[in-house]
Structures are given as structure tokens and as C-alpha cells.
C-alpha atoms as a PDB file:
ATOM      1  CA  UNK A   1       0.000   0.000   0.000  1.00  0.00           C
ATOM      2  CA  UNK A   2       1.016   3.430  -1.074  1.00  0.00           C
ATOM      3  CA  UNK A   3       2.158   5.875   1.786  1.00  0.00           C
ATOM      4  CA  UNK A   4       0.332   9.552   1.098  1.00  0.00           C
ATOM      5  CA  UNK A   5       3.760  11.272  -0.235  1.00  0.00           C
ATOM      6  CA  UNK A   6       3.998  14.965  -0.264  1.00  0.00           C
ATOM      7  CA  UNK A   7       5.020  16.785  -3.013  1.00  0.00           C
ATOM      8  CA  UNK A   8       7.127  19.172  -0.875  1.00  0.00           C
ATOM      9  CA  UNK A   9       9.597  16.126  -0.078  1.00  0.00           C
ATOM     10  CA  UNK A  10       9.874  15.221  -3.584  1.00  0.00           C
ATOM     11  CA  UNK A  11      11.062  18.231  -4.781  1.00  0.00           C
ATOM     12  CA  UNK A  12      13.262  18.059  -2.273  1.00  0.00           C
ATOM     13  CA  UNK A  13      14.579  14.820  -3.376  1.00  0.00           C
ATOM     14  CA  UNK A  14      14.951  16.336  -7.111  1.00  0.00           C
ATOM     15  CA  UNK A  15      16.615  19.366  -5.523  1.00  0.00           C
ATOM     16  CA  UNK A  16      19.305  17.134  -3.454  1.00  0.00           C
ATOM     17  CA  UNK A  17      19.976  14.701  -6.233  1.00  0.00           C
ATOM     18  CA  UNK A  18      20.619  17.793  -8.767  1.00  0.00           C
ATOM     19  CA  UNK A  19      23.136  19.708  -6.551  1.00  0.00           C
ATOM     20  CA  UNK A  20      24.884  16.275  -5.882  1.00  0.00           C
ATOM     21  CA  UNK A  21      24.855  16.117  -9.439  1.00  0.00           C
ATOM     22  CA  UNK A  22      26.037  19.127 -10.706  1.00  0.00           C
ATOM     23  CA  UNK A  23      28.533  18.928  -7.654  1.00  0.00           C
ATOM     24  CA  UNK A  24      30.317  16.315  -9.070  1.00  0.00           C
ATOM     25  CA  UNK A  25      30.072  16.828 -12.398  1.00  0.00           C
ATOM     26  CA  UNK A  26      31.263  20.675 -12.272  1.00  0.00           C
ATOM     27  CA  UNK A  27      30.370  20.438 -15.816  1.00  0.00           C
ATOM     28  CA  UNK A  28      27.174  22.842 -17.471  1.00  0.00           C
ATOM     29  CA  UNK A  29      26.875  21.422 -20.903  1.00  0.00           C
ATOM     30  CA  UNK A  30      23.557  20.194 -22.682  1.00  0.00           C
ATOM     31  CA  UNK A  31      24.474  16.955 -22.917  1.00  0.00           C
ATOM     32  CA  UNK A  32      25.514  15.994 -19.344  1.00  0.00           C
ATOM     33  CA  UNK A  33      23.083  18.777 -17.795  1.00  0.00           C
ATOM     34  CA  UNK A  34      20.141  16.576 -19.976  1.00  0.00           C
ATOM     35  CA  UNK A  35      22.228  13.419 -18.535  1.00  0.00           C
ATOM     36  CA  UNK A  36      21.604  14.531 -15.202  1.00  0.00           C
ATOM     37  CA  UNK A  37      17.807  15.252 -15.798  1.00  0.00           C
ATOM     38  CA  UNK A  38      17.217  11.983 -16.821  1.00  0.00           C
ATOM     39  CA  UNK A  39      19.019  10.357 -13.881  1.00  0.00           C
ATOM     40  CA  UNK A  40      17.627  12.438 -11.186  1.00  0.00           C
ATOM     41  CA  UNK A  41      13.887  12.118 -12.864  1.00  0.00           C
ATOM     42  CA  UNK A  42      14.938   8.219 -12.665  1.00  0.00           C
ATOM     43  CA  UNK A  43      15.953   7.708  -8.980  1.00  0.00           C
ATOM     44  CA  UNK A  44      13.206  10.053  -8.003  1.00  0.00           C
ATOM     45  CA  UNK A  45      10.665   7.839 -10.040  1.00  0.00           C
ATOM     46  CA  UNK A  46      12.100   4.563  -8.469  1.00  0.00           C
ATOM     47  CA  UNK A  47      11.998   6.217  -4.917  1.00  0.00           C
ATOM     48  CA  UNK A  48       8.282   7.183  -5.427  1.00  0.00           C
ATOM     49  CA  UNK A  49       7.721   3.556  -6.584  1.00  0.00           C
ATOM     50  CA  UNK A  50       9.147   1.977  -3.645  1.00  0.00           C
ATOM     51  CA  UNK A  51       7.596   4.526  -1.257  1.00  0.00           C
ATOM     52  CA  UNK A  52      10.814   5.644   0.221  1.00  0.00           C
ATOM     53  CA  UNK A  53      10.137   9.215  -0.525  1.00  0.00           C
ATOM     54  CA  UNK A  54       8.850  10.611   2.579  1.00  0.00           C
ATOM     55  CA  UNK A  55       9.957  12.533   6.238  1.00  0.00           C
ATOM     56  CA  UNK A  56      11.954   9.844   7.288  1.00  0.00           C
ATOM     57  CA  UNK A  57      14.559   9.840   3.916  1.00  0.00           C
ATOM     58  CA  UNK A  58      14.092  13.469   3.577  1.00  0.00           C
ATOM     59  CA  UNK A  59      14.314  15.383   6.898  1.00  0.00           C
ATOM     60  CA  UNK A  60      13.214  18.358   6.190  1.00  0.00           C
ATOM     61  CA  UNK A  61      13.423  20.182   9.228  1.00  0.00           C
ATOM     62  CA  UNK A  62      17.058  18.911  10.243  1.00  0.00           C
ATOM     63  CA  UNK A  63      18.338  20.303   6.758  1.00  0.00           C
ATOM     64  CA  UNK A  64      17.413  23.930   8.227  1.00  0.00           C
ATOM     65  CA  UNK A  65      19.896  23.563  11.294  1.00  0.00           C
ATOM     66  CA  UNK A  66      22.587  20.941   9.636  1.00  0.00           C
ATOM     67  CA  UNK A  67      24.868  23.484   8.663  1.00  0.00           C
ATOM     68  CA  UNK A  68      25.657  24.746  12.220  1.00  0.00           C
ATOM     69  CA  UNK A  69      25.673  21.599  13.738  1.00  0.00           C
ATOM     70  CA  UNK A  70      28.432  20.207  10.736  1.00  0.00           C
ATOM     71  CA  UNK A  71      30.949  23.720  11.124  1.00  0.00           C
ATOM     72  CA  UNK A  72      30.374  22.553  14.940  1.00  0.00           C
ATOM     73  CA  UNK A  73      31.079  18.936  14.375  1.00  0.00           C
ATOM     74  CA  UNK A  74      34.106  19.951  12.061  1.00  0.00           C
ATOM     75  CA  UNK A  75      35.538  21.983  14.917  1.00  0.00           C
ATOM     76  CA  UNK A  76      34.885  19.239  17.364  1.00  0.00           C
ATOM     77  CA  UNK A  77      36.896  16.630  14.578  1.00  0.00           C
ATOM     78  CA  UNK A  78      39.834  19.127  14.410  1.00  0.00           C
ATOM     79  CA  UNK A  79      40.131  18.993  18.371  1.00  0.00           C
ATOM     80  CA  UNK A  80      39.779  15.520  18.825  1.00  0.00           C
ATOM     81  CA  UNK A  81      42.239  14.726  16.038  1.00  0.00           C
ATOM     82  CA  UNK A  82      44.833  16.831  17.719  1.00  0.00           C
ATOM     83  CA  UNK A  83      43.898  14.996  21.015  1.00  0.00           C
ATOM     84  CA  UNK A  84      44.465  11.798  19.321  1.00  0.00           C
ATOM     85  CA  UNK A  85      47.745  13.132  18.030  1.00  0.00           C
ATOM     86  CA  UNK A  86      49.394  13.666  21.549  1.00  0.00           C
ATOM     87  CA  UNK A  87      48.419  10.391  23.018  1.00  0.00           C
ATOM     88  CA  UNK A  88      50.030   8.538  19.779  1.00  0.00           C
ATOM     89  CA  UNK A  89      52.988  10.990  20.685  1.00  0.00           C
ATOM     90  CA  UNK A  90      52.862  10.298  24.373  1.00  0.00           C
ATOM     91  CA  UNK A  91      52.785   6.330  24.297  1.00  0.00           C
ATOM     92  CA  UNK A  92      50.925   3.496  25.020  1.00  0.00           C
ATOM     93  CA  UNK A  93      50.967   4.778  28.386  1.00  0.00           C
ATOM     94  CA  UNK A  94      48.411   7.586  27.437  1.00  0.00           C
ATOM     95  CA  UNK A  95      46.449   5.197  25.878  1.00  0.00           C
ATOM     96  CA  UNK A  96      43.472   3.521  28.032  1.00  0.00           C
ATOM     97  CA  UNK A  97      40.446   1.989  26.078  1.00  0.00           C
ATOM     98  CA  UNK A  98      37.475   2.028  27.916  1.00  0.00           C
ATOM     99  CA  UNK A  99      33.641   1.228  26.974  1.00  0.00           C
ATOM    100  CA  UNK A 100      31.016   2.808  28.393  1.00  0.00           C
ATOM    101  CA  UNK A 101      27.389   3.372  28.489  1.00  0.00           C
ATOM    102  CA  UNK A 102      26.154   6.637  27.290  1.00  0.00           C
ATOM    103  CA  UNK A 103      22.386   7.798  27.475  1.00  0.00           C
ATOM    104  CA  UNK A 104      20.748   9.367  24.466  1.00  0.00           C
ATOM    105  CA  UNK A 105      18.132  12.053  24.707  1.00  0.00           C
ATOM    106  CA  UNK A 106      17.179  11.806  21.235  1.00  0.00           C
ATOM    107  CA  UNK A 107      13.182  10.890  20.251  1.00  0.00           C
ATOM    108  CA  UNK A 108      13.687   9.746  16.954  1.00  0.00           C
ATOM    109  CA  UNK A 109      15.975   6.582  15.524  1.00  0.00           C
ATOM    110  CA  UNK A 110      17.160   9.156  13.002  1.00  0.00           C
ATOM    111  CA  UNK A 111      18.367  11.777  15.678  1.00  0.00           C
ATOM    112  CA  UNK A 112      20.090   8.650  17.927  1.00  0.00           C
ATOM    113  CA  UNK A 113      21.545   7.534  14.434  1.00  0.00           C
ATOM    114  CA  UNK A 114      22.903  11.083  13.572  1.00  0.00           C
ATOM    115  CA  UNK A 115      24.005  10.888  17.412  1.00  0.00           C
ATOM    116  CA  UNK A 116      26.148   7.558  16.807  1.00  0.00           C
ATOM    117  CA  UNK A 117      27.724   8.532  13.457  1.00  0.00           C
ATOM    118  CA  UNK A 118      29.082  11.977  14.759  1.00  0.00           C
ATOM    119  CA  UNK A 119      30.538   9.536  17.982  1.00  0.00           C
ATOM    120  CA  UNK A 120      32.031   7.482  15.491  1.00  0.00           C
ATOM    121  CA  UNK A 121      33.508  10.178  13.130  1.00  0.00           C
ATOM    122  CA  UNK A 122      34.801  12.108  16.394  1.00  0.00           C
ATOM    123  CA  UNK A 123      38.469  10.360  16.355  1.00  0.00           C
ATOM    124  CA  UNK A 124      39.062   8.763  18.937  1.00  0.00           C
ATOM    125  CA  UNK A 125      35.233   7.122  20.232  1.00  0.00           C
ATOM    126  CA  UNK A 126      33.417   4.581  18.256  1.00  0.00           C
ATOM    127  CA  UNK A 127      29.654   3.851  18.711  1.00  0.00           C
ATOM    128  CA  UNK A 128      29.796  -0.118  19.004  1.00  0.00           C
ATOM    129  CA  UNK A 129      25.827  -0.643  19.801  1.00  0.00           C
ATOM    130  CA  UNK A 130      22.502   1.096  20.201  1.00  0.00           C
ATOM    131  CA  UNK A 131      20.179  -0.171  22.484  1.00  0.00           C
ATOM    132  CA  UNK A 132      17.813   1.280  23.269  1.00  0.00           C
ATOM    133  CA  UNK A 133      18.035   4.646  24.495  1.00  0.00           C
ATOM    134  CA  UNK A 134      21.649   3.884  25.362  1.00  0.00           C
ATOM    135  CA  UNK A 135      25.038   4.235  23.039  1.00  0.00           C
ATOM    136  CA  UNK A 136      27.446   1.696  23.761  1.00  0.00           C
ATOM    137  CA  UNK A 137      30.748   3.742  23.064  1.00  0.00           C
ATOM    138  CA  UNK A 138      34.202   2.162  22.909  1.00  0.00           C
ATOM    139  CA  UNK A 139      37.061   5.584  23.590  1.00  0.00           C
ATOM    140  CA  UNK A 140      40.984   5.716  23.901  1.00  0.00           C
ATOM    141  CA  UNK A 141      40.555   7.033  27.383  1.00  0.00           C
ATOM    142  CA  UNK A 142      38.244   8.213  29.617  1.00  0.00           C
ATOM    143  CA  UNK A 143      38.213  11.831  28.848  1.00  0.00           C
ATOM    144  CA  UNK A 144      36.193  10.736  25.428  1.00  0.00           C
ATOM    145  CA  UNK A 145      33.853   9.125  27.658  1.00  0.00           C
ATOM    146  CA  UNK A 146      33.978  11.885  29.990  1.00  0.00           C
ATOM    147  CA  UNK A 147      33.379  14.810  27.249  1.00  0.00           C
ATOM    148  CA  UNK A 148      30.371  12.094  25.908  1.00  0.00           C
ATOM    149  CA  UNK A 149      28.773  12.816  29.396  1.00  0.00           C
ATOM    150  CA  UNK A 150      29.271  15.897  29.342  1.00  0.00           C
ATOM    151  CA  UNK A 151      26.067  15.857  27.167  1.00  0.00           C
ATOM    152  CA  UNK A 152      27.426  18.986  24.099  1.00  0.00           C
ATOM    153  CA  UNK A 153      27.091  16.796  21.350  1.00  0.00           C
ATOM    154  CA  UNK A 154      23.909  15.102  22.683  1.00  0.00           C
ATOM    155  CA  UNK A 155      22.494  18.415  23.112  1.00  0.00           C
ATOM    156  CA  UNK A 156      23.331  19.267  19.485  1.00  0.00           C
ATOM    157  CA  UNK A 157      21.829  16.764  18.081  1.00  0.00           C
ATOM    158  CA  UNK A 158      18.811  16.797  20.040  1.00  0.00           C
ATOM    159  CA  UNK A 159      18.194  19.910  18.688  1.00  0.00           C
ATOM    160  CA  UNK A 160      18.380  19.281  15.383  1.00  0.00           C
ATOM    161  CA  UNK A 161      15.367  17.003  15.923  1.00  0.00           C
ATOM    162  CA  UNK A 162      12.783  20.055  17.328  1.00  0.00           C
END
């Protein structure tokens, strides 16, 4: 049975799929401009047939606020990369894995998923497991643990979710 798709989410889709495309390409000639047409006009078709087109695959309102929370995220990366730097340059002593549980505020599986993938980039802390409304984190020390905790990038993300 057909979810009741709105047309707002589709364009979005066509919108997405043509800056992507023109992205990569960096080319604005007929041919590969009408190339790129017919390939967005295809996935979008597809996606409407299999009835993937809807809130969930196109978030509308977390593409308003993803820009801050990515120039934050990128800042965050930088830090934790030069974090990751001095322990490799201090020794194994500096080194301590640890896992730990860390809770999730989020209300959505897309928010807690957005929440484990910016653990995961962040070097240094991997998300092993979800459950729930718990991360199971694995982190080089405790101080990734203990800035996890802290609750920043949980609060970030949360709000990309209002």
C-alpha cells in the first residue's frame, strides 16, 4: 500500500539529487546537464515507486539547522584529532580503552543515528551498539567518555530534531 507522499519532499529529493549532481560533475553542458535530468527524474521515479520518498529519507526540518551543527562537528573533529595526536605521541601509556554506556536524549531513531555517526567520526570514540536509548561507546581514554557525558554533542543533536 502506497504511503500519502507529499510533493514538498519530492522536490526536495529532485533538488538534493541535482546539486549532488552538478557537484560532481562541475560540468554545465547540454548533454551531461540533460544526462543529469534523466538520472535524477529516474531515482526520483524509483523512490516514489518503492515509497521511500517521505519525512523519514528526507528530513526536512534537520536540513534547516545541519549546517551549524556540521561547522560545529568539524571543529569538534579538528580537536579531537589533535587529542588523538598527543596520546600517539605520548605512548601506550596515554592510551586507556574504555567502553562505556552513554544515554541518548534523542526521540527519533534518526536523531540517535545522527548521534552515533558523529561519535564514530569524532576520532578517537566509536559507537559499538545502540540499544535502546543507550550508546554503547568504545574511547581511547576516559576523557572521550567523559566529554560524551558531558552531554554537548547530545544536546546538538537533540536539537536538530525540534
Amino acid at each position: 500500500m502506497k504511503k500519502n507522499i507529499s510533493l514538498r519532499y519530492i522536490i526536495s529529493l529532485i533538488v538534493v539529487l541535482s546539486l549532488i549532481w552538478i557537484g560532481n560533475s562541475g560540468y554545465f553542458n547540454g548533454l551531461l546537464l540533460s544526462l543529469g535530468a534523466v538520472s535524477v527524474a529516474f531515482v526520483v521515479f524509483m523512490a516514489y515507486r518503492l515509497g521511500i520518498v517521505d519525512e523519514e529519507s528526507q528530513p526536512l526540518s534537520v536540513s534547516r539547522r545541519i549546517i551549524v551543527y556540521w561547522l560545529w562537528l568539524l571543529k569538534t573533529l579538528v580537536q579531537s584529532n589533535i587529542t588523538v595526536v598527543k596520546r600517539i605521541w605520548q605512548g601506550p601509556k596515554a592510551i586507556n580503552p574504555v567502553v562505556a554506556r552513554i544515554p541518548t536524549s534523542q526521540k527519533t531513531e534518526m536523531g540517535q543515528t545522527i548521534y552515533a555517526n558523529s561519535i564514530t567520526l569524532t576520532p578517537g570514540t566509536t559507537t559499538l551498539d545502540i540499544q535502546g536509548d543507550t550508546l554503547i561507546v568504545y574511547a581511547l581514554s576516559y576523557d572521550g567518555i567523559r566529554y560524551l557525558q558531558g552531554g554537548e554533542m547530545d544536546r546538538r543533536v537533540k536539537r536538530l530534531e525540534e
